[in-house]
PDB file of N, CA and C in Angstrom:
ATOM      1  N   UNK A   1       9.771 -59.529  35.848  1.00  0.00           N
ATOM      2  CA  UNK A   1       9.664 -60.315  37.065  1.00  0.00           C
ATOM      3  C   UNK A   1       8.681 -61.459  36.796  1.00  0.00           C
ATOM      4  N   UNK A   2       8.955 -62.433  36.799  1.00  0.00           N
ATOM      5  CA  UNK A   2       8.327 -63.556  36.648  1.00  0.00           C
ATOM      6  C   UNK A   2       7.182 -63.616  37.743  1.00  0.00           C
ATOM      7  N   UNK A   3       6.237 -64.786  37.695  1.00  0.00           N
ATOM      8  CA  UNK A   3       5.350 -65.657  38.857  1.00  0.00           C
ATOM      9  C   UNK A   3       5.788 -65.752  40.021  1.00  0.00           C
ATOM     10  N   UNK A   4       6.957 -66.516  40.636  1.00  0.00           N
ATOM     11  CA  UNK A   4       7.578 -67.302  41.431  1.00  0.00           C
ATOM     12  C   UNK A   4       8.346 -65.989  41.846  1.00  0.00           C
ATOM     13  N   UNK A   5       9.221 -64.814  41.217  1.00  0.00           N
ATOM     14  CA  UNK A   5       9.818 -63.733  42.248  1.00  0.00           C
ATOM     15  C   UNK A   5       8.863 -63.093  42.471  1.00  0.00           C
ATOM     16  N   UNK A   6       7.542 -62.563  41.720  1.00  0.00           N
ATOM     17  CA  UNK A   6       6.477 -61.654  42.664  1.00  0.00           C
ATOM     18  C   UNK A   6       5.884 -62.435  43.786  1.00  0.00           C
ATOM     19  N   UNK A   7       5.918 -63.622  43.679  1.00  0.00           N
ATOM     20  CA  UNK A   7       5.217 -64.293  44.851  1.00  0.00           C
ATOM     21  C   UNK A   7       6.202 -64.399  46.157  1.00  0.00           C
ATOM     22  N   UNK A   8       7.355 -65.006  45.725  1.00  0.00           N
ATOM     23  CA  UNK A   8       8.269 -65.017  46.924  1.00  0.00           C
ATOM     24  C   UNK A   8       9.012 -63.357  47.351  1.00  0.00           C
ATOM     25  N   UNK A   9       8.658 -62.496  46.746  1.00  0.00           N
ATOM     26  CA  UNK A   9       9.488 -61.083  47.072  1.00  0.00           C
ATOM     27  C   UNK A   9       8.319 -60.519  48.525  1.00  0.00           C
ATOM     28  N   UNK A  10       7.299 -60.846  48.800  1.00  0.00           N
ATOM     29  CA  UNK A  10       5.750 -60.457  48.991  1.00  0.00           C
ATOM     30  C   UNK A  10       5.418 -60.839  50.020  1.00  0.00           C
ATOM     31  N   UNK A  11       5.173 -60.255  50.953  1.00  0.00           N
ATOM     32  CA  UNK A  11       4.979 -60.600  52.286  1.00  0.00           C
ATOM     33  C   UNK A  11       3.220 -61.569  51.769  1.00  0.00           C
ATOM     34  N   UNK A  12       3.044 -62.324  52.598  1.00  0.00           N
ATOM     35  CA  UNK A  12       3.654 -63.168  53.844  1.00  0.00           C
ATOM     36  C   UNK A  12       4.991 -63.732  53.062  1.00  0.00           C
ATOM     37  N   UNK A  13       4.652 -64.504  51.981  1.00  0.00           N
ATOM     38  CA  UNK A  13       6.212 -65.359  51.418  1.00  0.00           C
ATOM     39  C   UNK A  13       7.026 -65.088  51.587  1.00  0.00           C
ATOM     40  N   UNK A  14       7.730 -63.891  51.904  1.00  0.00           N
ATOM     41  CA  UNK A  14       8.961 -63.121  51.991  1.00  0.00           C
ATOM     42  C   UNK A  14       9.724 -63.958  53.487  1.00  0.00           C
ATOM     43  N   UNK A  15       8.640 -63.699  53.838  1.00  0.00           N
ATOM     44  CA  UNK A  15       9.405 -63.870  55.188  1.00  0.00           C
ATOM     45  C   UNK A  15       8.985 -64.831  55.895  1.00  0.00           C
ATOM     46  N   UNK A  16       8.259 -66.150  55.347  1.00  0.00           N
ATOM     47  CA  UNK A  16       7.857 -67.487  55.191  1.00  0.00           C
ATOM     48  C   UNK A  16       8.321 -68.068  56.422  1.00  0.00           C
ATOM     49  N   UNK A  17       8.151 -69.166  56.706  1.00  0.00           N
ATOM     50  CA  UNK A  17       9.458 -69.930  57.185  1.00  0.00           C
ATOM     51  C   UNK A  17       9.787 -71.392  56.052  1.00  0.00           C
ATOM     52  N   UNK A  18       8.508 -71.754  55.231  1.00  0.00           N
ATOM     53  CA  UNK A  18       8.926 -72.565  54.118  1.00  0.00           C
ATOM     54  C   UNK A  18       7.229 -71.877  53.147  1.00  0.00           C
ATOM     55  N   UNK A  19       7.510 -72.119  51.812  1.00  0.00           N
ATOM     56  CA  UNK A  19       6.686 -71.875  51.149  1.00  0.00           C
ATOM     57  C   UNK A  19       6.419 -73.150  50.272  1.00  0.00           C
ATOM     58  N   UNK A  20       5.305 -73.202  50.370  1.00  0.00           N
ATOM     59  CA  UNK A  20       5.161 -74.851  49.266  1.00  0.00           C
ATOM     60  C   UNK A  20       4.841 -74.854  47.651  1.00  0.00           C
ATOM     61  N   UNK A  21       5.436 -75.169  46.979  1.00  0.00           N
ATOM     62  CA  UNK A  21       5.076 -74.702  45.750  1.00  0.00           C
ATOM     63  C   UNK A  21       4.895 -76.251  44.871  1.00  0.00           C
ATOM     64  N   UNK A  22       3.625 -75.929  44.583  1.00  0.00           N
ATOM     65  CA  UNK A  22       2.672 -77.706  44.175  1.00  0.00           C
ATOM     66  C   UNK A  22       2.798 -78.027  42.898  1.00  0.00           C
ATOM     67  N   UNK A  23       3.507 -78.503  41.897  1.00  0.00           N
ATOM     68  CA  UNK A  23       3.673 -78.318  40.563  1.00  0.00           C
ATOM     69  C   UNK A  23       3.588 -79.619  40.010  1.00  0.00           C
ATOM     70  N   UNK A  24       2.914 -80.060  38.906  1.00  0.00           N
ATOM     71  CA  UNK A  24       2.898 -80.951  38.234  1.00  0.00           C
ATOM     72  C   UNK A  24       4.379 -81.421  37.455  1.00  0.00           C
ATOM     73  N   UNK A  25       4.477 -82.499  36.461  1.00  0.00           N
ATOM     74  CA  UNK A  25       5.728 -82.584  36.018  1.00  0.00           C
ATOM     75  C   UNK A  25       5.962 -82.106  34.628  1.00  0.00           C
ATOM     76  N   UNK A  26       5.362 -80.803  34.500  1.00  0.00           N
ATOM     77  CA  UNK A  26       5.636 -80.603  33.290  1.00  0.00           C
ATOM     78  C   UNK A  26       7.114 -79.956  32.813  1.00  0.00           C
ATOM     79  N   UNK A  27       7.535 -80.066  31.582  1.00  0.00           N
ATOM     80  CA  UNK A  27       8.814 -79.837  31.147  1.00  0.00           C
ATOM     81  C   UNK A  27       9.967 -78.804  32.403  1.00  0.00           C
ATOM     82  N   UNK A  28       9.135 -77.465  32.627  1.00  0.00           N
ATOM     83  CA  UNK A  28       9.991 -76.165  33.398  1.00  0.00           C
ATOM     84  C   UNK A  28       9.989 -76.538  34.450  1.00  0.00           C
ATOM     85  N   UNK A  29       9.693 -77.776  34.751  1.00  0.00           N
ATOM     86  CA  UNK A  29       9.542 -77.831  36.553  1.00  0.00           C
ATOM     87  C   UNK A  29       9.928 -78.661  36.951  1.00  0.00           C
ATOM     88  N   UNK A  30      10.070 -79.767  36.185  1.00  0.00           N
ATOM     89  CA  UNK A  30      10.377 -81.517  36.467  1.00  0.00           C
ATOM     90  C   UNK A  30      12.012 -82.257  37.106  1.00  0.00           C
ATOM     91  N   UNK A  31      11.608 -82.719  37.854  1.00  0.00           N
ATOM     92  CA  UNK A  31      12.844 -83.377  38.836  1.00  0.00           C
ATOM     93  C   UNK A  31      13.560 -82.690  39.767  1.00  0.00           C
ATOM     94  N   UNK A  32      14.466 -82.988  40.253  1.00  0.00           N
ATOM     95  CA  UNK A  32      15.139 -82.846  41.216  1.00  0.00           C
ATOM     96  C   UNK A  32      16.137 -81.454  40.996  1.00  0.00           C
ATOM     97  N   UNK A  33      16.142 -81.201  39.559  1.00  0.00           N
ATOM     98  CA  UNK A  33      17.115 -80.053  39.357  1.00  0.00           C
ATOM     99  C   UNK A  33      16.332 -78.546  39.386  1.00  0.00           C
ATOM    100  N   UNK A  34      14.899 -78.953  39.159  1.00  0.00           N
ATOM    101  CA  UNK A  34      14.001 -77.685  38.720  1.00  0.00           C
ATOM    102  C   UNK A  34      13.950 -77.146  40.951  1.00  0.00           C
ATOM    103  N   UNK A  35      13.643 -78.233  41.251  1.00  0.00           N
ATOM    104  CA  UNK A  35      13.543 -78.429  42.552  1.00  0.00           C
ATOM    105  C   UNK A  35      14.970 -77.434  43.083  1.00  0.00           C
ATOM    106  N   UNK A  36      15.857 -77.967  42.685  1.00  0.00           N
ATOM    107  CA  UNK A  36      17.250 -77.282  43.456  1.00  0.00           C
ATOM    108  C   UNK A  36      17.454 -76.089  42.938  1.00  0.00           C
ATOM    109  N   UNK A  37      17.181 -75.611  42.175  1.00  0.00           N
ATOM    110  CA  UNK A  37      17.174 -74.420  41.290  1.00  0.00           C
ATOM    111  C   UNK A  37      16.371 -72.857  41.991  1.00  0.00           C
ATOM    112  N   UNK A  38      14.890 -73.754  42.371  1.00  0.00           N
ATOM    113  CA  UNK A  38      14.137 -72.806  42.864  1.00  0.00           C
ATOM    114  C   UNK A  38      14.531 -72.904  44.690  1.00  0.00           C
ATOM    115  N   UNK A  39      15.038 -73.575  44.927  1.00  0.00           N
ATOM    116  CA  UNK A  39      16.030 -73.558  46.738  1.00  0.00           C
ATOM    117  C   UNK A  39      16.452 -72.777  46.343  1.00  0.00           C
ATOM    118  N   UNK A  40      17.637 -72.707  45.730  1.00  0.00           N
ATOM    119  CA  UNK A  40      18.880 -72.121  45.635  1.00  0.00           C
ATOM    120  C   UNK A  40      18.234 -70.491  45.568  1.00  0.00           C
ATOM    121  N   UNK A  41      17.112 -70.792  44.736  1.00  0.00           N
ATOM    122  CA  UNK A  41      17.064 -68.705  44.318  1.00  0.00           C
ATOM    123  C   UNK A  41      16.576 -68.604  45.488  1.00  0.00           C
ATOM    124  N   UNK A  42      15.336 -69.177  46.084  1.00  0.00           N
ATOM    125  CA  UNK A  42      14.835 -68.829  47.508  1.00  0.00           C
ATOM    126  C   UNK A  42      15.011 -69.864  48.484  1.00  0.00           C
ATOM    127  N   UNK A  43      15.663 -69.907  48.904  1.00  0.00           N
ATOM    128  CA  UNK A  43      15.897 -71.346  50.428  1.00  0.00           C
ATOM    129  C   UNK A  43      14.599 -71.055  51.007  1.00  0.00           C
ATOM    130  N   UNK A  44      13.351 -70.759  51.449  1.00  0.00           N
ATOM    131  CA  UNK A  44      12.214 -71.058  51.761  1.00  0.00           C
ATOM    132  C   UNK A  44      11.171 -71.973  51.308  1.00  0.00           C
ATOM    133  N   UNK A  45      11.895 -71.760  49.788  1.00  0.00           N
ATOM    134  CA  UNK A  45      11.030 -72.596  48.675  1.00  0.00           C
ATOM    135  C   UNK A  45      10.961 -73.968  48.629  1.00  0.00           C
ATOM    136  N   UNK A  46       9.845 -74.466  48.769  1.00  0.00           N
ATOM    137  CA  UNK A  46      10.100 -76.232  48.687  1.00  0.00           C
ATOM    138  C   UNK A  46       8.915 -76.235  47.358  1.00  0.00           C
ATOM    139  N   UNK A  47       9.928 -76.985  46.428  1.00  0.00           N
ATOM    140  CA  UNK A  47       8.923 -77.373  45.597  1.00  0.00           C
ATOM    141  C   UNK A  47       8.403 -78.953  45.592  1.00  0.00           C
ATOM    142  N   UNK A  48       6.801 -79.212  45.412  1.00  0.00           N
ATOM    143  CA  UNK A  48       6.208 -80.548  45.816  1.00  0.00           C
ATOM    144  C   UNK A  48       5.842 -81.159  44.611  1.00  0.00           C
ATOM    145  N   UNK A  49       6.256 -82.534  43.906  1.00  0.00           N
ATOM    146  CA  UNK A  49       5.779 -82.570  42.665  1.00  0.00           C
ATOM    147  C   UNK A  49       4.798 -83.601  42.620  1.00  0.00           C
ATOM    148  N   UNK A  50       3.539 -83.479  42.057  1.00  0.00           N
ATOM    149  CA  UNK A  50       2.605 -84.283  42.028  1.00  0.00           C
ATOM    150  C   UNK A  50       2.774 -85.841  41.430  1.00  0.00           C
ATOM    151  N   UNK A  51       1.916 -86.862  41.824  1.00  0.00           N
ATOM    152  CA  UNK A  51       2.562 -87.756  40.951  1.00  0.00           C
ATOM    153  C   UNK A  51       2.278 -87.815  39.770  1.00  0.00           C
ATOM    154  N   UNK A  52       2.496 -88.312  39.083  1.00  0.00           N
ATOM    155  CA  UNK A  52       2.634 -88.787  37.389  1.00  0.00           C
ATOM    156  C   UNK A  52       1.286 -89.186  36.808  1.00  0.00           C
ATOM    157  N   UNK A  53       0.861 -89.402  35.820  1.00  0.00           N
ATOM    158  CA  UNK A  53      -0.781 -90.280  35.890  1.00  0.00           C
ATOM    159  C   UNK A  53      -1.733 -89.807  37.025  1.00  0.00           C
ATOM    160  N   UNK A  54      -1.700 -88.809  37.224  1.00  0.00           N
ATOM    161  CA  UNK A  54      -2.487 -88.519  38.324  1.00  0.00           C
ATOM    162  C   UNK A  54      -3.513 -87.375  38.504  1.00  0.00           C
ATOM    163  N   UNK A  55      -3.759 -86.889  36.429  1.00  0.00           N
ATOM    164  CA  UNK A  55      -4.673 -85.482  36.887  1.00  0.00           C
ATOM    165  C   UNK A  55      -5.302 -85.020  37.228  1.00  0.00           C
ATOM    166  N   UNK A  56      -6.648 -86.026  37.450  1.00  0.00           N
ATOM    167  CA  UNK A  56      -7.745 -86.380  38.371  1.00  0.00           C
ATOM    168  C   UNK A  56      -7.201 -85.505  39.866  1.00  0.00           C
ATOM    169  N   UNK A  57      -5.785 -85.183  40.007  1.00  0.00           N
ATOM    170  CA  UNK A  57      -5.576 -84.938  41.191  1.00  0.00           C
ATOM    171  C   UNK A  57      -5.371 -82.989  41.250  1.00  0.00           C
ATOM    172  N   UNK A  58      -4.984 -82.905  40.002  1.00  0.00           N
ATOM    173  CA  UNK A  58      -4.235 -81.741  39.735  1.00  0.00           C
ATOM    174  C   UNK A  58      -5.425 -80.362  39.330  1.00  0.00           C
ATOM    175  N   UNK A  59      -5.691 -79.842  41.193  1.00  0.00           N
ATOM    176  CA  UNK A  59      -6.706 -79.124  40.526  1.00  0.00           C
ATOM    177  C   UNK A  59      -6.125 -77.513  40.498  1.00  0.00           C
ATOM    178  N   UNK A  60      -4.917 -77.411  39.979  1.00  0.00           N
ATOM    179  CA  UNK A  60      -4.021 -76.513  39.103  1.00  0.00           C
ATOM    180  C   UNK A  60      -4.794 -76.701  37.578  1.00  0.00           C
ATOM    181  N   UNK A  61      -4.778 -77.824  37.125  1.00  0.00           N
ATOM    182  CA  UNK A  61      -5.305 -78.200  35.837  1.00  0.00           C
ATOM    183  C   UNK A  61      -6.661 -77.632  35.218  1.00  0.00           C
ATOM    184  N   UNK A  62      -7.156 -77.936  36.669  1.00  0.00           N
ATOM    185  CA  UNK A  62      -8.857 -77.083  36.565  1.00  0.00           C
ATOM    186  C   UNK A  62      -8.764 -75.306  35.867  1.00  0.00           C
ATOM    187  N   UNK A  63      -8.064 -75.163  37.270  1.00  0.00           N
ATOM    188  CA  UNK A  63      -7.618 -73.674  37.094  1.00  0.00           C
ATOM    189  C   UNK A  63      -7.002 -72.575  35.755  1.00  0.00           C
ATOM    190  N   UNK A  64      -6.134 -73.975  35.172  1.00  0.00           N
ATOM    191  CA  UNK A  64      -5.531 -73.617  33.919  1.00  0.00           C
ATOM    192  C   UNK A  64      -6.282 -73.817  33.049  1.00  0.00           C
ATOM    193  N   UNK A  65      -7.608 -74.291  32.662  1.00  0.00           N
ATOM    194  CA  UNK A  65      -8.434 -74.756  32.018  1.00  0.00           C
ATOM    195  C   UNK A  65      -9.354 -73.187  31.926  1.00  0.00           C
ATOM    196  N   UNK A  66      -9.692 -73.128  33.073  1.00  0.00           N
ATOM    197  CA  UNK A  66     -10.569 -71.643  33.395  1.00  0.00           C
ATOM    198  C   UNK A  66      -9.960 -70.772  32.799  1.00  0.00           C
ATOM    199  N   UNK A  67      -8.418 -70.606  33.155  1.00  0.00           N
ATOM    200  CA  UNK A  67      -7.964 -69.444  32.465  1.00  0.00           C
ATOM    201  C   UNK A  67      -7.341 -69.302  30.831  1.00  0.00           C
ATOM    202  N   UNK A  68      -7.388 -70.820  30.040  1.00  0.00           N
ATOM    203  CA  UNK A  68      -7.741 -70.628  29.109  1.00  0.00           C
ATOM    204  C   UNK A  68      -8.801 -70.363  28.256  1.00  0.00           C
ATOM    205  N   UNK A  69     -10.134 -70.889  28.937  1.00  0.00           N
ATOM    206  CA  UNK A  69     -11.295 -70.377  28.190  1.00  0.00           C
ATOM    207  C   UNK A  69     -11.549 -68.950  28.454  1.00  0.00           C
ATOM    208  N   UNK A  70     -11.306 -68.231  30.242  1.00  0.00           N
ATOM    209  CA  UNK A  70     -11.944 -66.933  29.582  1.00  0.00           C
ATOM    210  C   UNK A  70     -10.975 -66.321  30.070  1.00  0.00           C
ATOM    211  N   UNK A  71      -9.720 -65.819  29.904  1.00  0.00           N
ATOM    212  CA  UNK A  71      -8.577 -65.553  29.750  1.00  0.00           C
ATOM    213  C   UNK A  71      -7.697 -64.784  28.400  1.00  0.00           C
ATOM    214  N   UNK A  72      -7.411 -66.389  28.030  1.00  0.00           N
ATOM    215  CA  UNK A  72      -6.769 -66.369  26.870  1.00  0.00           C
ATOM    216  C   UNK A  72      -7.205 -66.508  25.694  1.00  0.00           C
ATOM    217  N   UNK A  73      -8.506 -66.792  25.506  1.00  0.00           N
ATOM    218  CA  UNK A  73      -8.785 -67.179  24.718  1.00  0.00           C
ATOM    219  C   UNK A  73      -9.751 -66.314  24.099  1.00  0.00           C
ATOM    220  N   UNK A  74     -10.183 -65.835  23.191  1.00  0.00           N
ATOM    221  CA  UNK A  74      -8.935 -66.121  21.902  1.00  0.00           C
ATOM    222  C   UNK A  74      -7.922 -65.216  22.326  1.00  0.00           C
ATOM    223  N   UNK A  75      -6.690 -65.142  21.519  1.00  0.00           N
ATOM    224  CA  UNK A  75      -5.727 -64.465  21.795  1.00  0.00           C
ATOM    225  C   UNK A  75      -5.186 -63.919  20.287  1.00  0.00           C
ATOM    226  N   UNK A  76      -5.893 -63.001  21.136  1.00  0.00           N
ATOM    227  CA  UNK A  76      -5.540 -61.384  20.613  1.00  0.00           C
ATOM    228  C   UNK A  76      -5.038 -60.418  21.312  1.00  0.00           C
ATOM    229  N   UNK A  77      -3.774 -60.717  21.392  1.00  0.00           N
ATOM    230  CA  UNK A  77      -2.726 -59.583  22.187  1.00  0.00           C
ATOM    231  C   UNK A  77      -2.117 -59.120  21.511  1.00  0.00           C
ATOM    232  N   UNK A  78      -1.887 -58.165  22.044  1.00  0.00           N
ATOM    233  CA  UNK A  78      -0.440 -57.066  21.129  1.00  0.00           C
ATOM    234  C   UNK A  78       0.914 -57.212  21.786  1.00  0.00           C
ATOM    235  N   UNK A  79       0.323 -57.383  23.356  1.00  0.00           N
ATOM    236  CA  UNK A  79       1.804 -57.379  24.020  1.00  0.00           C
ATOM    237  C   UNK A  79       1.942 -58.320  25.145  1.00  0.00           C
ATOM    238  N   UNK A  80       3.437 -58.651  25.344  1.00  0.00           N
ATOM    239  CA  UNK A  80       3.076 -59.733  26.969  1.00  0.00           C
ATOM    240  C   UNK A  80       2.577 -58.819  27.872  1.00  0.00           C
ATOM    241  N   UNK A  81       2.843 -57.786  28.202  1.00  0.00           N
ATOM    242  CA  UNK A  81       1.923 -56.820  29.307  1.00  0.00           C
ATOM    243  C   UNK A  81       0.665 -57.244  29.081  1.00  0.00           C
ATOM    244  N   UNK A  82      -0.118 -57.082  28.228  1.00  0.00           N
ATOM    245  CA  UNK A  82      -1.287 -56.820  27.407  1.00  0.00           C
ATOM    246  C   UNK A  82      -2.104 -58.203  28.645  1.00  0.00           C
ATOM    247  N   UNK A  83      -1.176 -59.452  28.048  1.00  0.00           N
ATOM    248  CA  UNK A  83      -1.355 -60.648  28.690  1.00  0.00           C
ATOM    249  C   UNK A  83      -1.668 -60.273  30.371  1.00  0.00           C
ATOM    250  N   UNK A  84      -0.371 -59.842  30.489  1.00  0.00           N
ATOM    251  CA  UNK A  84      -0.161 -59.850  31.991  1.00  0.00           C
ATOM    252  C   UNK A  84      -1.355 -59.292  33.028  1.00  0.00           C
ATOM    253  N   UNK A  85      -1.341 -58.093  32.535  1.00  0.00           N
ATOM    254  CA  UNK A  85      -2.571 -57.336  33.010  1.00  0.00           C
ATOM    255  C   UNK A  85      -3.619 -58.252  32.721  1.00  0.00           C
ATOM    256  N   UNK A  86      -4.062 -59.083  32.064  1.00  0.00           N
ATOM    257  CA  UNK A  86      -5.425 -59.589  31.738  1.00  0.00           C
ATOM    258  C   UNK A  86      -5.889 -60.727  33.077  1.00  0.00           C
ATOM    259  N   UNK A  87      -4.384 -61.315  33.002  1.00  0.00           N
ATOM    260  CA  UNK A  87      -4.119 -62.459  34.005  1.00  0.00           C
ATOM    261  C   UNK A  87      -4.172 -62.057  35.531  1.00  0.00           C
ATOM    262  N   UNK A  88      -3.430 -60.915  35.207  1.00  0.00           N
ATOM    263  CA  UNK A  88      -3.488 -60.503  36.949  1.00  0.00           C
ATOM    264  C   UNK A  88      -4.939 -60.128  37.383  1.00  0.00           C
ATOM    265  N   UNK A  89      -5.839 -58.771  36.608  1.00  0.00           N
ATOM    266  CA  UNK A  89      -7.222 -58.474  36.579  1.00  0.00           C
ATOM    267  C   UNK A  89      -7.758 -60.146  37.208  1.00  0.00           C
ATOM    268  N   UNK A  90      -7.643 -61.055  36.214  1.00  0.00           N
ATOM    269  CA  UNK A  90      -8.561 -62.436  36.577  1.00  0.00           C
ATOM    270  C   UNK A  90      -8.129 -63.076  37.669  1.00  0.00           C
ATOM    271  N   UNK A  91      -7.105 -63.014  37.373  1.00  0.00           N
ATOM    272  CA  UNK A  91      -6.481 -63.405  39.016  1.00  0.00           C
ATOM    273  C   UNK A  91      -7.304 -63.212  40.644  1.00  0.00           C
ATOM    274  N   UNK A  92      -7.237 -61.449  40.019  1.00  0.00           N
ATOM    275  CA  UNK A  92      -8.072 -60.553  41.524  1.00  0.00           C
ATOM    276  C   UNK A  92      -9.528 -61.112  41.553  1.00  0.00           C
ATOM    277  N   UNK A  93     -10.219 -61.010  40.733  1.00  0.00           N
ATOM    278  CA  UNK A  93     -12.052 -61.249  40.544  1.00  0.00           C
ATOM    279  C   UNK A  93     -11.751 -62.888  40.847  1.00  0.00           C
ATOM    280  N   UNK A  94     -11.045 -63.367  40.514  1.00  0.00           N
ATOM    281  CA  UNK A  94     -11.254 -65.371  40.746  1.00  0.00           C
ATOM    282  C   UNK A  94     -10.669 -65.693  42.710  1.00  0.00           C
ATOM    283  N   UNK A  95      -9.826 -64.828  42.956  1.00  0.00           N
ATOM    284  CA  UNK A  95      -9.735 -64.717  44.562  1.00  0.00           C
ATOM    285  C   UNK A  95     -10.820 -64.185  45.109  1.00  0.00           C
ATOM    286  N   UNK A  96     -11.367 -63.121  44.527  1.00  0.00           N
ATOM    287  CA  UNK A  96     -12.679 -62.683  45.302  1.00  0.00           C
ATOM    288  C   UNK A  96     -13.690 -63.515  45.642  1.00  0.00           C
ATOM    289  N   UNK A  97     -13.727 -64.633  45.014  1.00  0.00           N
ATOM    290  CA  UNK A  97     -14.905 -65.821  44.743  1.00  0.00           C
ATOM    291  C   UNK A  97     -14.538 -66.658  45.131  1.00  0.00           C
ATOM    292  N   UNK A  98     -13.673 -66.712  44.931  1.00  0.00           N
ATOM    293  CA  UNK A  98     -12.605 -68.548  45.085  1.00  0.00           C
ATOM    294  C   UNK A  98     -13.378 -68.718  46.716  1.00  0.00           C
ATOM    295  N   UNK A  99     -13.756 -70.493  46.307  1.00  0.00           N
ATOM    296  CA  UNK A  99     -14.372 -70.757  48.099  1.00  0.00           C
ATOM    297  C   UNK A  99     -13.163 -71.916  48.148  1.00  0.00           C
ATOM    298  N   UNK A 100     -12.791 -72.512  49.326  1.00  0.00           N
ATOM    299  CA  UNK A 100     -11.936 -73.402  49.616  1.00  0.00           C
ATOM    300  C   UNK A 100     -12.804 -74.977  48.970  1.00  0.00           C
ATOM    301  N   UNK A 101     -11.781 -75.502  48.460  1.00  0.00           N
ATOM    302  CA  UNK A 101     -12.267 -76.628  47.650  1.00  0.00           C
ATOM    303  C   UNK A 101     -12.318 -77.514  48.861  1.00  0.00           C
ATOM    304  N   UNK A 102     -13.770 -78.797  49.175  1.00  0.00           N
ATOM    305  CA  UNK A 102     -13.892 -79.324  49.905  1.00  0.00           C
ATOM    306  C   UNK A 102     -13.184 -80.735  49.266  1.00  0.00           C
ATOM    307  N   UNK A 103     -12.381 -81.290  49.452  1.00  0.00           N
ATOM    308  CA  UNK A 103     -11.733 -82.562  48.975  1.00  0.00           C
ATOM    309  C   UNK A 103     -12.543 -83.885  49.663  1.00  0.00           C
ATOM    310  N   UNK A 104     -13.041 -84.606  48.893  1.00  0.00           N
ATOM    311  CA  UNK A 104     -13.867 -86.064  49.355  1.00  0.00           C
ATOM    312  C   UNK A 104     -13.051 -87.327  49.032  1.00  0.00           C
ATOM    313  N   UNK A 105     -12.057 -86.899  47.809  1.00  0.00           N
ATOM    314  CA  UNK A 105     -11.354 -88.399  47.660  1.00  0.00           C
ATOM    315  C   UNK A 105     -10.608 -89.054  49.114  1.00  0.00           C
ATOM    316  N   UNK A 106     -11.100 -90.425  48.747  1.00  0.00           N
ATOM    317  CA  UNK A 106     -10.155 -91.131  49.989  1.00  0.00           C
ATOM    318  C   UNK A 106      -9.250 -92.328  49.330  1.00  0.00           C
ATOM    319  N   UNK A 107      -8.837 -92.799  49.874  1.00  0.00           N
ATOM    320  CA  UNK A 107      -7.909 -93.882  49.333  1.00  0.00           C
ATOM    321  C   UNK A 107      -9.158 -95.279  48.926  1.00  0.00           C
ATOM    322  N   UNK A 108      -9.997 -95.077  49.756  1.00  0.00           N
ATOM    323  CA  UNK A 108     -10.938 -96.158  49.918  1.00  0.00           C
ATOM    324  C   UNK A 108     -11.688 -96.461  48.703  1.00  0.00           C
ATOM    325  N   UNK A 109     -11.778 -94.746  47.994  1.00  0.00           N
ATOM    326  CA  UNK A 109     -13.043 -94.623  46.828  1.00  0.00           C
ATOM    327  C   UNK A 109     -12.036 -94.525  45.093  1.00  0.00           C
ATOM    328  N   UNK A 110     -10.658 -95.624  45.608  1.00  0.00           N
ATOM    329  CA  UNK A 110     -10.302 -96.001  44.436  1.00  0.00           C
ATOM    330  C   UNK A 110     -10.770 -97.234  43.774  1.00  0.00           C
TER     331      UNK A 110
END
């Protein structure tokens, strides 16, 4: 089971009325087809794609950053479980903490 079916199988998502899913443009996700793809499996699903040149914006990026330094790194696995479990564990302890990010950019302070 992938990311995207444990999340959408899972109450609240389950039974949503739209779910937003924020994705940069990287290769598995990009355009209009990755977009119709993930409708089609879940019609709740709207996927939102960030713009282009824009990572300064993408604080997914942050996140993926964190979970390569103390995560993955180094990687020494035996198995994708091995992975999985490591990710999910960090997952739980980084929600426990996680405070809501206060956003200051304005259009003004370009």
């Amino acid at each position: 089971m992938d990311l995207v079916e444990r999340v959408m199988t899972t109450e609240p998502y389950a039974s949503a009325k739209r779910v937003f899913w924020i994705v940069d443009n990287g290769s598995s996700h990009r355009g209009k087809k990755a977009a119709d793809r993930l409708a089609q499996r879940f019609p709740n699903a709207v996927m939102v794609h960030l713009p282009v040149h824009a990572s300064w914006m993408h604080q997914i990026e942050i996140f993926f950053s964190i979970v390569q330094r103390k995560v993955v790194t180094p990687n020494e696995f035996t198995s994708p479980d091995q992975v999985e479990d490591r990710l999910i564990a960090f997952e739980r302890r980084y929600n426990q903490a996680a405070r809501p990010f206060r956003w200051t950019f304005t259009p003004a302070t370009c």
